[in-house]
C-alpha atoms as a PDB file:
ATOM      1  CA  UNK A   1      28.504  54.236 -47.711  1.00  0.00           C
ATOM      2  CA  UNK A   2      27.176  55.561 -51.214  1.00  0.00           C
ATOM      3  CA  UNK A   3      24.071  56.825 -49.447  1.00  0.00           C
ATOM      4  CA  UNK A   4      26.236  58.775 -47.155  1.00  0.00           C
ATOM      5  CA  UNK A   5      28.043  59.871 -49.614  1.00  0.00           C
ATOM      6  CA  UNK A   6      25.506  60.602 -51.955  1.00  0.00           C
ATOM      7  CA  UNK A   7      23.653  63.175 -49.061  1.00  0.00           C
ATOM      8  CA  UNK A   8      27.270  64.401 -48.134  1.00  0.00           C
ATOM      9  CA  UNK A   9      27.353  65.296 -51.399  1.00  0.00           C
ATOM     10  CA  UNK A  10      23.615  67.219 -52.137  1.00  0.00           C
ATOM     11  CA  UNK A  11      24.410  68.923 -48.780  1.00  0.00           C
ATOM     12  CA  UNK A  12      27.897  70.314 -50.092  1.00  0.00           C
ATOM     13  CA  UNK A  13      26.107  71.368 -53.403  1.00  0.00           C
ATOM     14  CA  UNK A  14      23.355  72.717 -51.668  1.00  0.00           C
ATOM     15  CA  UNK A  15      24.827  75.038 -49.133  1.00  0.00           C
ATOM     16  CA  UNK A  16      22.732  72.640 -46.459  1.00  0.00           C
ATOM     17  CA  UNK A  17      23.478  71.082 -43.630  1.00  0.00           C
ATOM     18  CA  UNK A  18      23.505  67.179 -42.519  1.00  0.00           C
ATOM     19  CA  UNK A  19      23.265  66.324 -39.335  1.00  0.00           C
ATOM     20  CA  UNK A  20      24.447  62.162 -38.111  1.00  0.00           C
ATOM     21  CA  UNK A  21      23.554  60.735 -34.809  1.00  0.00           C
ATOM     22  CA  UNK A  22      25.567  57.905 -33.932  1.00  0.00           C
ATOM     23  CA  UNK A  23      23.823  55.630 -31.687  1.00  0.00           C
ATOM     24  CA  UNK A  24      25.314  53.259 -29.989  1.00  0.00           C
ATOM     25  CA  UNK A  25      22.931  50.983 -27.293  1.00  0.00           C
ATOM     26  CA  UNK A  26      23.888  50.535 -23.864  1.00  0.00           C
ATOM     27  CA  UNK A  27      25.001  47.593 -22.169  1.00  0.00           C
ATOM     28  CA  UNK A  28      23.748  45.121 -25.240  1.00  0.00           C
ATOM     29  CA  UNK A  29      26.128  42.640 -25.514  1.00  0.00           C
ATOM     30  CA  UNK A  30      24.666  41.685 -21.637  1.00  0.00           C
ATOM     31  CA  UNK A  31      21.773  40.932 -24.101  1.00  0.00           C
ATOM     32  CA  UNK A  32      23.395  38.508 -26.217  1.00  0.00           C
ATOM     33  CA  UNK A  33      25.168  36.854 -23.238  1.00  0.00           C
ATOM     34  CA  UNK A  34      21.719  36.421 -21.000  1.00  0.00           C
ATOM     35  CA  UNK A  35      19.012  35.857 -23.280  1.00  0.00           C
ATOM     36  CA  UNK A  36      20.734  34.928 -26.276  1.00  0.00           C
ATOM     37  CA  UNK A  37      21.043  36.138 -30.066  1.00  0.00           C
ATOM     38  CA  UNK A  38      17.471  35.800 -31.150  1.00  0.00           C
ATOM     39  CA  UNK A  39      16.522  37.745 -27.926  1.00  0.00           C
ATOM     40  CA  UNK A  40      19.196  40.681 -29.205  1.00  0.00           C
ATOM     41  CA  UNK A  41      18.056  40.500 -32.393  1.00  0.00           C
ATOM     42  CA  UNK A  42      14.214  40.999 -31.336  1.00  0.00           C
ATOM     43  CA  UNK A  43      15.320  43.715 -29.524  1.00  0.00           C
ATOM     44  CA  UNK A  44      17.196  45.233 -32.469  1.00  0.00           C
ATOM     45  CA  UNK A  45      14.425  44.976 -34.747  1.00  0.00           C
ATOM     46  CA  UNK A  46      12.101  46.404 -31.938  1.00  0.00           C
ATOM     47  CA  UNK A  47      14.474  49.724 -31.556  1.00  0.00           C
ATOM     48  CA  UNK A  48      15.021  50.440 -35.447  1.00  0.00           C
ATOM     49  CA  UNK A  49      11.183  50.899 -35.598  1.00  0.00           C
ATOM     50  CA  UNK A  50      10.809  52.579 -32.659  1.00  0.00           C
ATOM     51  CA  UNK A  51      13.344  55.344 -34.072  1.00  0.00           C
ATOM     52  CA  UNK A  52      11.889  55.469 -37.215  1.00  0.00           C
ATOM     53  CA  UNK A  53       8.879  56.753 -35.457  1.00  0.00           C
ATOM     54  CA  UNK A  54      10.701  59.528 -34.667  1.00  0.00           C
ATOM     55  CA  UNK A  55      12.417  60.847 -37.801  1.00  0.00           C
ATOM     56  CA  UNK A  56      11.168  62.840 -41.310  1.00  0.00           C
ATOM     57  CA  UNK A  57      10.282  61.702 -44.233  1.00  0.00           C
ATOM     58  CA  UNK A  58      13.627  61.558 -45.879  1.00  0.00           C
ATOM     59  CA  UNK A  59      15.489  60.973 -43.107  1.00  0.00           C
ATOM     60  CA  UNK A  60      17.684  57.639 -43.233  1.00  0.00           C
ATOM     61  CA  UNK A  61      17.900  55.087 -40.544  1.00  0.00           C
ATOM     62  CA  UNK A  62      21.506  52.788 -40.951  1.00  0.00           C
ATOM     63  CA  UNK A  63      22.657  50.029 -39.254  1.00  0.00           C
ATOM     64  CA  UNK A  64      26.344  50.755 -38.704  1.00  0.00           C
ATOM     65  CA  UNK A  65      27.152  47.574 -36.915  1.00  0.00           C
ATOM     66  CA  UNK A  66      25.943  45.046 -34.231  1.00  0.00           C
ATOM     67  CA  UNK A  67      24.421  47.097 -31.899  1.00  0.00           C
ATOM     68  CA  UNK A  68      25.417  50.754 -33.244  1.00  0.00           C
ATOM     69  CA  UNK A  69      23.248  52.842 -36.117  1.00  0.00           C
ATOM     70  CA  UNK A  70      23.598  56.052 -37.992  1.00  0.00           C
ATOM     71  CA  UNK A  71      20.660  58.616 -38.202  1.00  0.00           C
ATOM     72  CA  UNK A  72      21.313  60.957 -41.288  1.00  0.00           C
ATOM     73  CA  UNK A  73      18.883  64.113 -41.030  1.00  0.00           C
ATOM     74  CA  UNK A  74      19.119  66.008 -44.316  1.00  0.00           C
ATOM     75  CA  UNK A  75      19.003  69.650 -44.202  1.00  0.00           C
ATOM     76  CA  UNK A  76      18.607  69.616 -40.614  1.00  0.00           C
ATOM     77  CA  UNK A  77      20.599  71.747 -38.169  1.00  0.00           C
ATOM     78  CA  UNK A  78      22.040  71.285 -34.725  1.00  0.00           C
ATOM     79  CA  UNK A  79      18.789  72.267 -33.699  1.00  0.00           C
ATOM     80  CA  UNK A  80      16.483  70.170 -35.870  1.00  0.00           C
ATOM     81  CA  UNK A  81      18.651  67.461 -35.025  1.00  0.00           C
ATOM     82  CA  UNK A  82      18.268  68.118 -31.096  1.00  0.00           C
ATOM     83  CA  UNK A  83      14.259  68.142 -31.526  1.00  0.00           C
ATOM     84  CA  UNK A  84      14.426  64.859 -32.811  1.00  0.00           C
ATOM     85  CA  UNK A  85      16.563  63.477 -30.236  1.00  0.00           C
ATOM     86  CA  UNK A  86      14.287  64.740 -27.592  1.00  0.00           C
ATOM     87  CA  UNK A  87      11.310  63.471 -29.624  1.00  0.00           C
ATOM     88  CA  UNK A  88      12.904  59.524 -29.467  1.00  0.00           C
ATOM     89  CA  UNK A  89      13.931  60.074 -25.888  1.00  0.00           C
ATOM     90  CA  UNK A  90      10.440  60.875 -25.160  1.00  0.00           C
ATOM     91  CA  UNK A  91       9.094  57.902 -27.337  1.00  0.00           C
ATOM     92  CA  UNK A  92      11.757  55.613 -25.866  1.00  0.00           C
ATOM     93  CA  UNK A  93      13.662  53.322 -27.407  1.00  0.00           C
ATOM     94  CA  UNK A  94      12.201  49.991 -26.124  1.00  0.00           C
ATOM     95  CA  UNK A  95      12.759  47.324 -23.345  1.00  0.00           C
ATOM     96  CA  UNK A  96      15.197  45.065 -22.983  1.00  0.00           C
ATOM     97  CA  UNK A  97      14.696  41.394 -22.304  1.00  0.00           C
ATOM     98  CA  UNK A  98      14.006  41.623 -18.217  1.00  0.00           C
ATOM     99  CA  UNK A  99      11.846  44.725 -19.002  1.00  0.00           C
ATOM    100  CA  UNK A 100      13.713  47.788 -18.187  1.00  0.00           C
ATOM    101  CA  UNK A 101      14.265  50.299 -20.405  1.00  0.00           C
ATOM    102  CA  UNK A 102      16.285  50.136 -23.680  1.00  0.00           C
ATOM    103  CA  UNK A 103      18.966  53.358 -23.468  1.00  0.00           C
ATOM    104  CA  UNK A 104      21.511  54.618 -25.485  1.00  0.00           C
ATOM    105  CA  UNK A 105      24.643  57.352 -25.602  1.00  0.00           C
ATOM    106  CA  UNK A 106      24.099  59.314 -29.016  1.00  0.00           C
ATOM    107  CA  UNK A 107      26.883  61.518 -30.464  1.00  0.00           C
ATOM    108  CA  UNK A 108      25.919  63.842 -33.139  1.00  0.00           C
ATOM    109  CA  UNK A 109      27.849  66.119 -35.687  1.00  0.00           C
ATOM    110  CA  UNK A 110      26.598  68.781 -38.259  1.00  0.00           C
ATOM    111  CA  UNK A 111      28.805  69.739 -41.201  1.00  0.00           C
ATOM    112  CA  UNK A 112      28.034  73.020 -41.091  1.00  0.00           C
ATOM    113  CA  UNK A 113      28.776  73.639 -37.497  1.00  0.00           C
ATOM    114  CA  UNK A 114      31.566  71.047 -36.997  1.00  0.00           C
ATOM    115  CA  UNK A 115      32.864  72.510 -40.489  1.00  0.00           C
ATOM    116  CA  UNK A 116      33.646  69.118 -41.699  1.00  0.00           C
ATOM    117  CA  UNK A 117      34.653  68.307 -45.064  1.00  0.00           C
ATOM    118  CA  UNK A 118      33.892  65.071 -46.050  1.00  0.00           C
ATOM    119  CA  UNK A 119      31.143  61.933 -44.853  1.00  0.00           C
ATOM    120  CA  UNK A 120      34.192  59.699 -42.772  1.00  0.00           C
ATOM    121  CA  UNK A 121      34.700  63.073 -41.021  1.00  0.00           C
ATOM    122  CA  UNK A 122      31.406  63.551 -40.124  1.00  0.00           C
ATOM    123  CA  UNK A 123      31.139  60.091 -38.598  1.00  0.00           C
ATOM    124  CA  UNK A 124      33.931  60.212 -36.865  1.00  0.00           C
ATOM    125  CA  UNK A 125      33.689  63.187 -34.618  1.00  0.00           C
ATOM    126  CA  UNK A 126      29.731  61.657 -33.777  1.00  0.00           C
ATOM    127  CA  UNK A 127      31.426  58.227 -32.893  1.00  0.00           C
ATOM    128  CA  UNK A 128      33.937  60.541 -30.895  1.00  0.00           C
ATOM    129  CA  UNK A 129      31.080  62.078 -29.105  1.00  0.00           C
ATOM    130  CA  UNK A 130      29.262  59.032 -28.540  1.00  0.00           C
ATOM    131  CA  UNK A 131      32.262  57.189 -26.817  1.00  0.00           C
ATOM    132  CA  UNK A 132      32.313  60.700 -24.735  1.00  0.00           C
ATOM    133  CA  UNK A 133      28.472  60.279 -23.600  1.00  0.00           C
ATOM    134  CA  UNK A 134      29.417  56.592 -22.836  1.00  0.00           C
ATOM    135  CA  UNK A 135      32.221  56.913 -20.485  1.00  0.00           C
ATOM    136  CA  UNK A 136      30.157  59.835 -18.956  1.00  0.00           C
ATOM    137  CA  UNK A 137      27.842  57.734 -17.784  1.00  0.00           C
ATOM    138  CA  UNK A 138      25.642  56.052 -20.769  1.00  0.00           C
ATOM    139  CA  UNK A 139      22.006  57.176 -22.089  1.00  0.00           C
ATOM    140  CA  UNK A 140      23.029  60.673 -22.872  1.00  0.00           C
ATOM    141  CA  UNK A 141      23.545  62.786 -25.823  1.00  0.00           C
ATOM    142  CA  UNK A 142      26.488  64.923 -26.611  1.00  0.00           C
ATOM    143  CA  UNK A 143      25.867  67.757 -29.987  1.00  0.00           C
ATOM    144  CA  UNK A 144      28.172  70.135 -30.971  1.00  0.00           C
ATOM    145  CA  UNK A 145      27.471  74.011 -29.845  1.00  0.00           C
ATOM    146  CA  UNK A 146      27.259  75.120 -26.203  1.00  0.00           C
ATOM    147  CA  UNK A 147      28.024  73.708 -23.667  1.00  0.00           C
ATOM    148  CA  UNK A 148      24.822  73.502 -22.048  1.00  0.00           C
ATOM    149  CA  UNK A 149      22.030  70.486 -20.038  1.00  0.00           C
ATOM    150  CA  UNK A 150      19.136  70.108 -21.108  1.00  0.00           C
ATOM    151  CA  UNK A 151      16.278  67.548 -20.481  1.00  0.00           C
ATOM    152  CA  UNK A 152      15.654  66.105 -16.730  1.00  0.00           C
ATOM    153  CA  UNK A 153      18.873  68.252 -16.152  1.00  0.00           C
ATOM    154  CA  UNK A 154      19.392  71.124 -13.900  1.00  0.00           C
ATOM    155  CA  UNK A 155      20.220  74.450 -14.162  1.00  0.00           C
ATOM    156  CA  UNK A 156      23.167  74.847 -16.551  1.00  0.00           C
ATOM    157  CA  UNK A 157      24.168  78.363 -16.237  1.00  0.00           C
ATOM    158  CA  UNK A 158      27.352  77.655 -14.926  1.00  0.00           C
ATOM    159  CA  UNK A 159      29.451  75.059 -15.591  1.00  0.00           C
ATOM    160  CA  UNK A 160      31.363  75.071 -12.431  1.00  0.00           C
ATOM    161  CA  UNK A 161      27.507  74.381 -10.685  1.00  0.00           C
ATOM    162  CA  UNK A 162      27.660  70.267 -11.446  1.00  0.00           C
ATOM    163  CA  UNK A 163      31.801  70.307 -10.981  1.00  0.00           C
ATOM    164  CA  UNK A 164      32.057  66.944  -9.023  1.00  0.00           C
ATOM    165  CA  UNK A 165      28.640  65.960  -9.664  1.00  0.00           C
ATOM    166  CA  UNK A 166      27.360  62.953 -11.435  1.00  0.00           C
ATOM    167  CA  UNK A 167      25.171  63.456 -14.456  1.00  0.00           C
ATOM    168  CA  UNK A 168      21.910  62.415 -14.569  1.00  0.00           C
ATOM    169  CA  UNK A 169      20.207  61.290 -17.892  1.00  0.00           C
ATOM    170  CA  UNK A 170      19.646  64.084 -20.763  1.00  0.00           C
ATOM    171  CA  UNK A 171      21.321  65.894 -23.442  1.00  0.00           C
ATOM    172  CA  UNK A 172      23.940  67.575 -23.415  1.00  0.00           C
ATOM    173  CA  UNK A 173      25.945  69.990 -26.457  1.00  0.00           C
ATOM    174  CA  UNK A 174      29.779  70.593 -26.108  1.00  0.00           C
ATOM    175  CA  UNK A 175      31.740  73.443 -27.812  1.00  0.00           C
ATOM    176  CA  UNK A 176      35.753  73.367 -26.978  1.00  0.00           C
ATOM    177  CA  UNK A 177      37.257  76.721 -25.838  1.00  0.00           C
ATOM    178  CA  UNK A 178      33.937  77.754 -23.887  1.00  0.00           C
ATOM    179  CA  UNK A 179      34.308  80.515 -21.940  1.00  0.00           C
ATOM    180  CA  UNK A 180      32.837  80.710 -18.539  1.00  0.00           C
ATOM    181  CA  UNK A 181      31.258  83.882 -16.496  1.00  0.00           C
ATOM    182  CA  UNK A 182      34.568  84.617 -14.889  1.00  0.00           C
ATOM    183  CA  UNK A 183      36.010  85.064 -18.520  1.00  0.00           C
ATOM    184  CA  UNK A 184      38.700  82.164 -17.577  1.00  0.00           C
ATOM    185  CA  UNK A 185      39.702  79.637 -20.695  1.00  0.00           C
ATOM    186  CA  UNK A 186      38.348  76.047 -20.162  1.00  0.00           C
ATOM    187  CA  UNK A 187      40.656  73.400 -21.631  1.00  0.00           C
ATOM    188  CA  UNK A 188      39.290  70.750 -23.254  1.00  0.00           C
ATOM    189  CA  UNK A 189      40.557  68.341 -20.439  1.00  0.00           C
ATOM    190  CA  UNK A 190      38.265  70.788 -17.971  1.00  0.00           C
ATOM    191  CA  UNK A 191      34.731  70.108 -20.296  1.00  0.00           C
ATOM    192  CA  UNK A 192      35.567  66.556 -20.804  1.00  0.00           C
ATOM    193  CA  UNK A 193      35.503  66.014 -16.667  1.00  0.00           C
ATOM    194  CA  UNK A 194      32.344  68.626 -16.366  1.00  0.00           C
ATOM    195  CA  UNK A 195      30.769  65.844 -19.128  1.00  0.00           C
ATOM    196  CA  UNK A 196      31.758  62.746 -17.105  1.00  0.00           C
ATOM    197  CA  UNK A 197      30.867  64.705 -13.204  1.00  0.00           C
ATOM    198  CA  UNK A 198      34.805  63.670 -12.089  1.00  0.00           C
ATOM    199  CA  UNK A 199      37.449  62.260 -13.659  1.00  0.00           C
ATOM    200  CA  UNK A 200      37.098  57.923 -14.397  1.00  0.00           C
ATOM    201  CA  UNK A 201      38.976  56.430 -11.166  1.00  0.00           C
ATOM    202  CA  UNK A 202      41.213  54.559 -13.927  1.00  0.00           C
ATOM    203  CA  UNK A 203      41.814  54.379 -17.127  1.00  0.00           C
ATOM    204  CA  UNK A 204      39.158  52.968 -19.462  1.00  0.00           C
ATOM    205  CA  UNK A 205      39.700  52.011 -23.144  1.00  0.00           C
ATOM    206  CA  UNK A 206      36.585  53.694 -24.713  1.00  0.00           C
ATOM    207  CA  UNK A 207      36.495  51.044 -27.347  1.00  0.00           C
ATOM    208  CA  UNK A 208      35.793  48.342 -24.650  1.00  0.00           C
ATOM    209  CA  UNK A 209      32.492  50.485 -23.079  1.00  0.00           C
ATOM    210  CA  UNK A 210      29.379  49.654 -23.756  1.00  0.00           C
END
């Protein structure tokens, strides 16, 4: 917490922004439960250096909490901040156990552009957006900005072209009160069921998804 606070702090001072990623694996605690601790551990170990392949000099790698971690990029924008996500999806975060791919749902906030005032802020609207990239459907990315797809994904000129649709793997960037071609207000209800493809057939407590 001091270190967060401490670069909350230099941005503030500086006029710069700070970017967080919030990542949060997918599916670990089927880790634990299969192979055992050691196994999850390995595993841990095995992703933390992967993604510090993938960051600055100066940019700070955190463990948040069992499987979750915080990625603070200093005087890095929404767009610096997407580069590198599309850098460690590219590297890859790993394998799990059985050998399949290690993924993970990533929400990120900026200060600047999510005009947030203080560090518990900032972590809490990327936690929010995490949980969001989780329930729609797990190694996926959700930024602030437009509301747009990006890699391995289709043609995102419109949102009502994936309306029904499930989402494939990629990033994707969210801004509330986006305005469509036909110059009709989308709620915040309406992007939240573009993000998941259709709306969950019941209710899920996003604090139980992994």
């Amino acid at each position: 917490e001091e270190t967060l606070e401490l670069l909350f702090g230099m941005a503030v001072a500086r006029g710069e922004p700070l970017a967080l990623m919030f990542i949060d694996l997918d599916r670990f605690k089927g880790i634990n439960d299969g192979w055992g601790h050691e196994a999850g551990d390995t595993v841990l170990r095995a992703m933390a250096a992967q993604v510090r392949t993938a960051l600055r000099r100066g940019d700070v790698l955190v463990r948040w909490g069992g499987e979750e971690f915080l990625v603070l990029l200093a005087d890095s924008d929404v767009t610096g901040a997407r580069l590198v996500i599309e850098r460690l999806r590219a590297l890859g975060l790993g394998e799990r156990p059985d050998g399949t791919p290690l993924t993970a749902s990533i929400g990120l906030a900026e200060r600047l552009a999510d005009r947030v005032g203080d560090w518990p802020e900032l972590i809490e609207l990327a936690d929010r957006r995490m949980y969001m990239a989780k329930q729609g459907g797990r190694d996926r990315a959700i930024l602030p900005g437009q509301l747009i797809g990006a890699i391995r994904f289709p043609d995102a000129s419109k949102p009502s072209d994936f309306r029904g649709q499930e989402l494939k793997p990629g990033i994707y960037t969210l801004r509330y009160g986006l305005q469509p071609d036909d110059g009709n207000h989308l709620g915040t209800s309406e992007i939240r069921d573009f993000l998941v493809g259709c709306p969950p057939k019941e209710d899920v407590d996003p604090k139980r998804v992994e």
